[in-house]
N, C-alpha and C. Protein backbone atom coordinates (compact mmCIF):
# COMPACT_ATOMS: atom_id res chain seq x y z
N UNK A 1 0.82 -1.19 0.00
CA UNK A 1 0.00 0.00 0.00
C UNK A 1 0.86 1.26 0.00
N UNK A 2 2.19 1.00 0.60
CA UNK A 2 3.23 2.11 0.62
C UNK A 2 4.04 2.05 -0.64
N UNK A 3 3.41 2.36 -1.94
CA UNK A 3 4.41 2.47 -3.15
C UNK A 3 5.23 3.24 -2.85
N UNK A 4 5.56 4.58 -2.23
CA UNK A 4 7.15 5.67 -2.20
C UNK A 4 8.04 4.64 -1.31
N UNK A 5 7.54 3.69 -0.38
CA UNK A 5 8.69 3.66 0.49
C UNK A 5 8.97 2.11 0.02
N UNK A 6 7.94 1.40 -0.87
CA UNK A 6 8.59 0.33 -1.38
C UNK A 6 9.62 1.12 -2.47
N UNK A 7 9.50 1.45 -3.21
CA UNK A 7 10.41 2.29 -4.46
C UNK A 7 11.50 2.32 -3.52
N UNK A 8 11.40 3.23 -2.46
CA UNK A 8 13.07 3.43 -2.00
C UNK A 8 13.73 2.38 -1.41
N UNK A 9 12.80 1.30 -1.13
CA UNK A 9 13.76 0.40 -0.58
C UNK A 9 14.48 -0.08 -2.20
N UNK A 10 13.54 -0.35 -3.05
CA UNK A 10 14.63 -0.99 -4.09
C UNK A 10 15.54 -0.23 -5.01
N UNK A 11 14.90 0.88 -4.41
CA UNK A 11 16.10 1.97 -4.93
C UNK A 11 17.50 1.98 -4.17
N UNK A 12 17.11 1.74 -3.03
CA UNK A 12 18.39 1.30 -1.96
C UNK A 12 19.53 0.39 -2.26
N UNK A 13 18.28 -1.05 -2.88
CA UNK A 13 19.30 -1.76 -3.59
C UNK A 13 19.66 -1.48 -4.28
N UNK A 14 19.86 -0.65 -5.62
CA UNK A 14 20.86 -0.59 -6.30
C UNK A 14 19.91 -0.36 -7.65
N UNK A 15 18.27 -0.41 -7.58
CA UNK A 15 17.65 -0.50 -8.63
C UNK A 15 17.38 1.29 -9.08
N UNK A 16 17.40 1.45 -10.28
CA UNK A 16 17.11 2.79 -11.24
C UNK A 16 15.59 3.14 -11.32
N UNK A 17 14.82 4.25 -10.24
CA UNK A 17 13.69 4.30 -11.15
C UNK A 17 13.35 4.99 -12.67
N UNK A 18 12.77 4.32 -12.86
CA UNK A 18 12.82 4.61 -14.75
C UNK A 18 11.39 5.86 -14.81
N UNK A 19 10.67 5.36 -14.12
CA UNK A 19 9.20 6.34 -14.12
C UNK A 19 8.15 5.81 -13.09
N UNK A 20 6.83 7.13 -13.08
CA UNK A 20 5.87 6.84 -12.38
C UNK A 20 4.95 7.29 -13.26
N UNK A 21 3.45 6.07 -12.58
CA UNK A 21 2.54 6.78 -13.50
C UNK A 21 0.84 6.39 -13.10
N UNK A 22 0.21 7.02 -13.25
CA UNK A 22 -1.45 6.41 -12.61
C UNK A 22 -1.93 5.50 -14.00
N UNK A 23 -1.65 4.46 -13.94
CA UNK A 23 -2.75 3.61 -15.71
C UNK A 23 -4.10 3.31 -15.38
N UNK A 24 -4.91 3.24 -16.33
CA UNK A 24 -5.80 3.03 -15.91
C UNK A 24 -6.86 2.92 -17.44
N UNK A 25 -7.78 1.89 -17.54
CA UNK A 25 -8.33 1.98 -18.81
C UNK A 25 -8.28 0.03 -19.49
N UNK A 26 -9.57 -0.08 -20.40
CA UNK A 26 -9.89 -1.43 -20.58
C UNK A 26 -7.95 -1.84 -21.21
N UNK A 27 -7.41 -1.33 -21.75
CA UNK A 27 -5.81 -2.00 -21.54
C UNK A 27 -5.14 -2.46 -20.41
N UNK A 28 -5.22 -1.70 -19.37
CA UNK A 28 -4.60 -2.43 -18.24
C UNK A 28 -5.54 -3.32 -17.80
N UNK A 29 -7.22 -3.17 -18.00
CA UNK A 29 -7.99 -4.41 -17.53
C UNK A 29 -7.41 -5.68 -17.75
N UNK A 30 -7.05 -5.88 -19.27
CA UNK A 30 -6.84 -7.05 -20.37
C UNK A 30 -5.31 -7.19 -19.66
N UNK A 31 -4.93 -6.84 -19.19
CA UNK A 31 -3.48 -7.09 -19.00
C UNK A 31 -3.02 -7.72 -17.81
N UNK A 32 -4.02 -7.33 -16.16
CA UNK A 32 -3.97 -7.83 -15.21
C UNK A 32 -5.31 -8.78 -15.04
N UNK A 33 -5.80 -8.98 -16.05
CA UNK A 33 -7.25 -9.78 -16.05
C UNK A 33 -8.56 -9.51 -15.24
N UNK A 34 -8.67 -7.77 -14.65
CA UNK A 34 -9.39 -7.59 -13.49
C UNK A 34 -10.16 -6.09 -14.19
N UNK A 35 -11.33 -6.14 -14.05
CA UNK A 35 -12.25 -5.04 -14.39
C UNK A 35 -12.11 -3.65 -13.48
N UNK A 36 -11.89 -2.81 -14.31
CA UNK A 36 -12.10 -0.97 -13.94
C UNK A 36 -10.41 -1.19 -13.01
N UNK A 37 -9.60 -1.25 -13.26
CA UNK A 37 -8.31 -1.16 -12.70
C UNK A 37 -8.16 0.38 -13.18
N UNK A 38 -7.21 1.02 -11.86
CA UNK A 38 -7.23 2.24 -11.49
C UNK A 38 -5.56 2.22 -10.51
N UNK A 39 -4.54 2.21 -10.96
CA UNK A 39 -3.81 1.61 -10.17
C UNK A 39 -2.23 2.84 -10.50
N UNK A 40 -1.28 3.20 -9.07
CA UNK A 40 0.10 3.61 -9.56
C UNK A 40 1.36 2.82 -9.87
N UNK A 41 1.97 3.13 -10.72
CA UNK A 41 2.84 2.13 -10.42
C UNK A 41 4.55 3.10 -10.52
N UNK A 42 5.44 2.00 -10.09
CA UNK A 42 6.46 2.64 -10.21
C UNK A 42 7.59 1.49 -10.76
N UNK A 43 8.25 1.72 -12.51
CA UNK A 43 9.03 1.14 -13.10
C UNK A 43 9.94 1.18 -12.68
N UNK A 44 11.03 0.28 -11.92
CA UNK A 44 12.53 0.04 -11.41
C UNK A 44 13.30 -0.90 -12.88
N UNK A 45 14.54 -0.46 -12.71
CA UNK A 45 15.45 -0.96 -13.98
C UNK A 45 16.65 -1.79 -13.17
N UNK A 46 16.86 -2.67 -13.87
CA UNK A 46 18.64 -3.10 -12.38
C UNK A 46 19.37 -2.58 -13.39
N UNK A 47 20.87 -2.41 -12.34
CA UNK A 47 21.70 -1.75 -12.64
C UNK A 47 22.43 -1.95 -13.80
N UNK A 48 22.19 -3.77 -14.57
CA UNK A 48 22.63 -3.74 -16.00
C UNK A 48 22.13 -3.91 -17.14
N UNK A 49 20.94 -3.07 -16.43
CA UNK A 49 19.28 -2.24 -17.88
C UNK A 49 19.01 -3.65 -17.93
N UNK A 50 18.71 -4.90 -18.26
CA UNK A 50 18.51 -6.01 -18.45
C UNK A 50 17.00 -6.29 -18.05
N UNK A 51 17.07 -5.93 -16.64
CA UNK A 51 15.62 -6.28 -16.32
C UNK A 51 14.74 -5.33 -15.75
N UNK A 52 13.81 -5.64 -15.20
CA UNK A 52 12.81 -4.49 -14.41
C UNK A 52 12.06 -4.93 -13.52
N UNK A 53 11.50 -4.09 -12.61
CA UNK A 53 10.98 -4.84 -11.65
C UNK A 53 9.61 -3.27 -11.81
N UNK A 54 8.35 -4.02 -11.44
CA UNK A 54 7.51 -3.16 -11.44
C UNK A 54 6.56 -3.09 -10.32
N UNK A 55 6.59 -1.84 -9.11
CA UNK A 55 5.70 -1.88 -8.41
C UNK A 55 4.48 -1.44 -8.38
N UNK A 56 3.11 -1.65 -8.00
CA UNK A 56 1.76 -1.39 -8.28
C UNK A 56 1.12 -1.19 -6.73
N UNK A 57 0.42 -0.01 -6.96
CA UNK A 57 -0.44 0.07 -5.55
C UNK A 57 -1.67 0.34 -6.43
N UNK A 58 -2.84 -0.51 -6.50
CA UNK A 58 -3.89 -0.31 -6.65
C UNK A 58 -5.10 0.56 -5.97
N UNK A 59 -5.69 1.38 -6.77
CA UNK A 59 -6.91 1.87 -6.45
C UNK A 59 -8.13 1.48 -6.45
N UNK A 60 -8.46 0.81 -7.74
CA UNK A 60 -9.84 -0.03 -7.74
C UNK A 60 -9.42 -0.97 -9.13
N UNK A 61 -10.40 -2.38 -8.69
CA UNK A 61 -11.03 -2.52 -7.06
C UNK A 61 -10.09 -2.62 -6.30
N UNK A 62 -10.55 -2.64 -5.17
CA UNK A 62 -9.78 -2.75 -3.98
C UNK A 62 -8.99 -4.01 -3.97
N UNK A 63 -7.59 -3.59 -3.50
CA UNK A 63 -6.82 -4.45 -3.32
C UNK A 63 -7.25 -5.39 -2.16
N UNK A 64 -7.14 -6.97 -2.15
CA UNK A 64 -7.04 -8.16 -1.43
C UNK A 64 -6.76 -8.08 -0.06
N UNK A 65 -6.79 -7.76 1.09
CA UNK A 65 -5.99 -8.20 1.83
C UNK A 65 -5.34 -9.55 2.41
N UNK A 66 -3.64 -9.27 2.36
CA UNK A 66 -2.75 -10.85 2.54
C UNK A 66 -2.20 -10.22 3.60
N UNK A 67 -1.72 -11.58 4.15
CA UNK A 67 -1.13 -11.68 5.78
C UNK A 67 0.25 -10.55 5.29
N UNK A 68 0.48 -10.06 5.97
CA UNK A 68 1.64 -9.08 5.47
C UNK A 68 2.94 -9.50 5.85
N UNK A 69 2.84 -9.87 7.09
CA UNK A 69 4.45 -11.26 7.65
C UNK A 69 3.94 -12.66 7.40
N UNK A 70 3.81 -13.17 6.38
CA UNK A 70 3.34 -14.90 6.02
C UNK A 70 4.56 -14.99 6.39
N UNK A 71 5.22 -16.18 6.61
CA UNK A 71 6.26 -17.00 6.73
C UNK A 71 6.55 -17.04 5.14
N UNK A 72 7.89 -17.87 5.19
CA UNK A 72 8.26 -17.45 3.73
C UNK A 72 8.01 -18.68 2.86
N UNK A 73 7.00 -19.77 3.42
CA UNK A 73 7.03 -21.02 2.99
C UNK A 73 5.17 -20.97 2.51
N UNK A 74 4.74 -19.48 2.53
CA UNK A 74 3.46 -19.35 2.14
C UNK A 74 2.89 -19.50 0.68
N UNK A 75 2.38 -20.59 0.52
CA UNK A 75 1.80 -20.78 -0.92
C UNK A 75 1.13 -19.31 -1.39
N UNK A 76 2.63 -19.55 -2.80
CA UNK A 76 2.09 -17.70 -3.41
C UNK A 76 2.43 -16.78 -2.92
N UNK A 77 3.75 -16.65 -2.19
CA UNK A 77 4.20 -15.55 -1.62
C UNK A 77 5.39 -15.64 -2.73
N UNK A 78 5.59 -14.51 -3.16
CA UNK A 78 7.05 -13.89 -4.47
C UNK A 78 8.14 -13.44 -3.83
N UNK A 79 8.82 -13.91 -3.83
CA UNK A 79 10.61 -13.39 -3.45
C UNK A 79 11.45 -13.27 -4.77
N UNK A 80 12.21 -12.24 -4.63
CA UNK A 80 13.10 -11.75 -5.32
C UNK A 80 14.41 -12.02 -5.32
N UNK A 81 15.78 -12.01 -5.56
CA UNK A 81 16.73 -12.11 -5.44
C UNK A 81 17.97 -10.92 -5.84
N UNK A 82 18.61 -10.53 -4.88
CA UNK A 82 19.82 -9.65 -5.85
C UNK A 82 21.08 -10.46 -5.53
N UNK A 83 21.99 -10.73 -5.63
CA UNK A 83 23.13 -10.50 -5.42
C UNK A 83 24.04 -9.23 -5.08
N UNK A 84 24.52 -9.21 -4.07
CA UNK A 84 25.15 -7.58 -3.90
C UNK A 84 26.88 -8.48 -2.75
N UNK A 85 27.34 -7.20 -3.01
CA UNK A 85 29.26 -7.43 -2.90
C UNK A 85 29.02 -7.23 -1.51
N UNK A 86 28.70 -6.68 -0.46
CA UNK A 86 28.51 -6.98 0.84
C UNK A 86 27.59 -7.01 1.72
N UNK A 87 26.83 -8.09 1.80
CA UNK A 87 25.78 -8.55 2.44
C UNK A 87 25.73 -7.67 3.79
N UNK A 88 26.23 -7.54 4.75
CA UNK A 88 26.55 -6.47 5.68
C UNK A 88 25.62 -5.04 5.50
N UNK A 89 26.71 -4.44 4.25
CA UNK A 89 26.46 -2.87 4.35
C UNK A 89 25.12 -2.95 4.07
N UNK A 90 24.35 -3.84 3.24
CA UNK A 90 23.30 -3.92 2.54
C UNK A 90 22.48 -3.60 3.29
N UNK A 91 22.78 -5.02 4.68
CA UNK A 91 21.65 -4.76 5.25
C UNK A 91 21.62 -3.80 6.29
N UNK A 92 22.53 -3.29 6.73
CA UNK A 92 22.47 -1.95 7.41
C UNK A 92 21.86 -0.68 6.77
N UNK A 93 22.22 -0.95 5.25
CA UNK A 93 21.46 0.40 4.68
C UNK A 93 20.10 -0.14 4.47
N UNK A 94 19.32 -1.02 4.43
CA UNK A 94 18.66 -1.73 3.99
C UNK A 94 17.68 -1.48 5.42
N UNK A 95 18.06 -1.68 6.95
CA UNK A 95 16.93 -1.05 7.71
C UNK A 95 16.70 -0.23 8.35
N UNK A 96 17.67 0.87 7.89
CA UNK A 96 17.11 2.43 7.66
C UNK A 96 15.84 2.62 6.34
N UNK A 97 15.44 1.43 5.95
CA UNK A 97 14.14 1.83 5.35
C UNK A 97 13.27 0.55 5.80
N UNK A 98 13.57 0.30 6.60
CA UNK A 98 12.14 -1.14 7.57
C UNK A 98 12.43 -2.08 7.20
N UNK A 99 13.64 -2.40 6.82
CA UNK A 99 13.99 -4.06 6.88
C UNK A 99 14.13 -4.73 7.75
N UNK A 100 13.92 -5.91 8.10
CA UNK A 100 14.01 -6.53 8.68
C UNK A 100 14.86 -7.98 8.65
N UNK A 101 15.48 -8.87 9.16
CA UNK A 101 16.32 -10.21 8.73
C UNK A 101 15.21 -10.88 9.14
N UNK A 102 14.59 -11.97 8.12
CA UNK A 102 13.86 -12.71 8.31
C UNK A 102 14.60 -13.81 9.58
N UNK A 103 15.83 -14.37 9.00
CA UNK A 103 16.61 -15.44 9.99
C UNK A 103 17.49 -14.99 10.00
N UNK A 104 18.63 -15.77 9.27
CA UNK A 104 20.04 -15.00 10.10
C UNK A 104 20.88 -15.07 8.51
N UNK A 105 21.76 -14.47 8.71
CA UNK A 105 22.65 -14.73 7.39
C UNK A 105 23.74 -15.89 7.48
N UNK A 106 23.88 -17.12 6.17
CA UNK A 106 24.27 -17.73 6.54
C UNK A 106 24.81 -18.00 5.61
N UNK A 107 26.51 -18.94 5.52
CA UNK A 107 27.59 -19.14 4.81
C UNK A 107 26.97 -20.44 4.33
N UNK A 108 26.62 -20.40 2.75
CA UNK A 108 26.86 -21.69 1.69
C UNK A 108 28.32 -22.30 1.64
N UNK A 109 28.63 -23.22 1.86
CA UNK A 109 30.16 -24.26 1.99
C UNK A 109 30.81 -22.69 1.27
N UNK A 110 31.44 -22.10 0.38
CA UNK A 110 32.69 -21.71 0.57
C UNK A 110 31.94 -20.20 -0.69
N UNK A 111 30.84 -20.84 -0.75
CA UNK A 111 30.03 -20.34 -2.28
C UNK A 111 29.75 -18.73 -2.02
N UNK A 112 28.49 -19.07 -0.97
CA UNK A 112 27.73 -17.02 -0.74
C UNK A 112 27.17 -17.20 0.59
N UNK A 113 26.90 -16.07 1.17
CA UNK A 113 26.08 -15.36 1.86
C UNK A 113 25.01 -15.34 1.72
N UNK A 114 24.30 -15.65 2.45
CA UNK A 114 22.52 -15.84 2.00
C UNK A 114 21.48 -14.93 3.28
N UNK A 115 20.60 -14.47 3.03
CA UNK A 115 19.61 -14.14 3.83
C UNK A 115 18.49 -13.54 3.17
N UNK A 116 17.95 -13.48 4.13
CA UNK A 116 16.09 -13.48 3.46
C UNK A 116 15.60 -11.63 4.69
N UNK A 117 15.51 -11.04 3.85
CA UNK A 117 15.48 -9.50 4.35
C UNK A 117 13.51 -9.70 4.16
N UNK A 118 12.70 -8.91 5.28
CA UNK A 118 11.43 -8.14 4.77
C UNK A 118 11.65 -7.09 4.71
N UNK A 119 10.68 -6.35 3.76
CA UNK A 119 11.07 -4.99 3.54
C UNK A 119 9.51 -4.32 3.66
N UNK A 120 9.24 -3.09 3.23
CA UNK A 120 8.04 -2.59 3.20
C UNK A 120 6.66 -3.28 2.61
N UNK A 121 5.72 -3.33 3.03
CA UNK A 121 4.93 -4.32 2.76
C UNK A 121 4.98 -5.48 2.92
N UNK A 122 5.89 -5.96 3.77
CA UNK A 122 5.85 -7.46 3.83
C UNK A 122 6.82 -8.33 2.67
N UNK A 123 7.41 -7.17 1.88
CA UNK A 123 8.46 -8.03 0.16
C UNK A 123 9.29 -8.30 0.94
N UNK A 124 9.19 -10.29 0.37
CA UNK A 124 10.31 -10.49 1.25
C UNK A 124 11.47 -10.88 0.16
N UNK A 125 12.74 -10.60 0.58
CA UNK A 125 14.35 -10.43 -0.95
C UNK A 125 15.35 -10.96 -0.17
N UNK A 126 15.73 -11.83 -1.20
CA UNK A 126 16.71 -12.70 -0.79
C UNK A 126 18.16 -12.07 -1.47
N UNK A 127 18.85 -12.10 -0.40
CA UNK A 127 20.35 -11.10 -0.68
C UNK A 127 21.41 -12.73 -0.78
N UNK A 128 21.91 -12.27 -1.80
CA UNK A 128 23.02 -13.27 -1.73
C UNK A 128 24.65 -12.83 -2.14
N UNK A 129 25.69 -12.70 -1.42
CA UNK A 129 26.80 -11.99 -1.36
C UNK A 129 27.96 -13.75 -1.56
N UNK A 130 28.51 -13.20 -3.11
CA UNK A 130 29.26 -14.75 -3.08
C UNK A 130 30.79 -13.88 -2.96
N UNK A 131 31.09 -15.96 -2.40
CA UNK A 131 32.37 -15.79 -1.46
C UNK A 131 33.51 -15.50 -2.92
N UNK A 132 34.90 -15.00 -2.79
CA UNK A 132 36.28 -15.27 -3.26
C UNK A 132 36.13 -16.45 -3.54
């Protein structure tokens, strides 16, 4: 429901916002499969233009309400992944905007760094920092 402060968290990570915008109209109906959509969204780019990530706070109809801390083993809950060079700073900069460590961060045999961050709204992103 907090599109500015989801944006900054993934702006935090390292993602580009590209734009913002209110859509709305039988095109975005046909597109999310849901009648009279009325919704903002905000286009994120990663840092090697490749992909995008797109956030949506809906206006009508009314958005669903979901458990907002499900556990992370909740049928239909979406996690993300970045990779970033120090799992650490990340997450220190990471809850100066409401992150949280789901568990703990933990060493793959010699490979990466792993942990499972929540962030605004309940997105939960899996940070993975590989070893030398």
């Amino acid at each position: 429901d907090d599109l500015k402060a989801a944006t900054a968290f993934f702006v935090e990570l390292g993602l580009e916002l590209e734009g913002e915008a209110t859509v709305e109209g039988r095109w975005v109906d046909r597109i999310v499969g849901l009648d009279g959509v009325r919704s903002d969204i905000a286009m994120l780019r990663t840092p090697d233009g490749h992909g995008r990530l797109e956030l949506t706070k809906f206006h009508t109809p009314p958005a669903t309400t979901a458990e907002p801390n499900a556990p992370v083993n909740t049928l239909g809950i979406g996690r993300i992944m970045f990779a970033v060079d120090d799992i650490e700073d990340v997450l220190a900069r990471l809850q100066a905007y409401g992150a949280e460590l789901v568990g703990e961060v933990v060493q793959y045999e010699d490979s990466y760094r792993l942990c499972y961050v929540r962030g605004p709204e309940g997105i939960i992103v899996a940070l993975a920092e590989q070893l030398s």
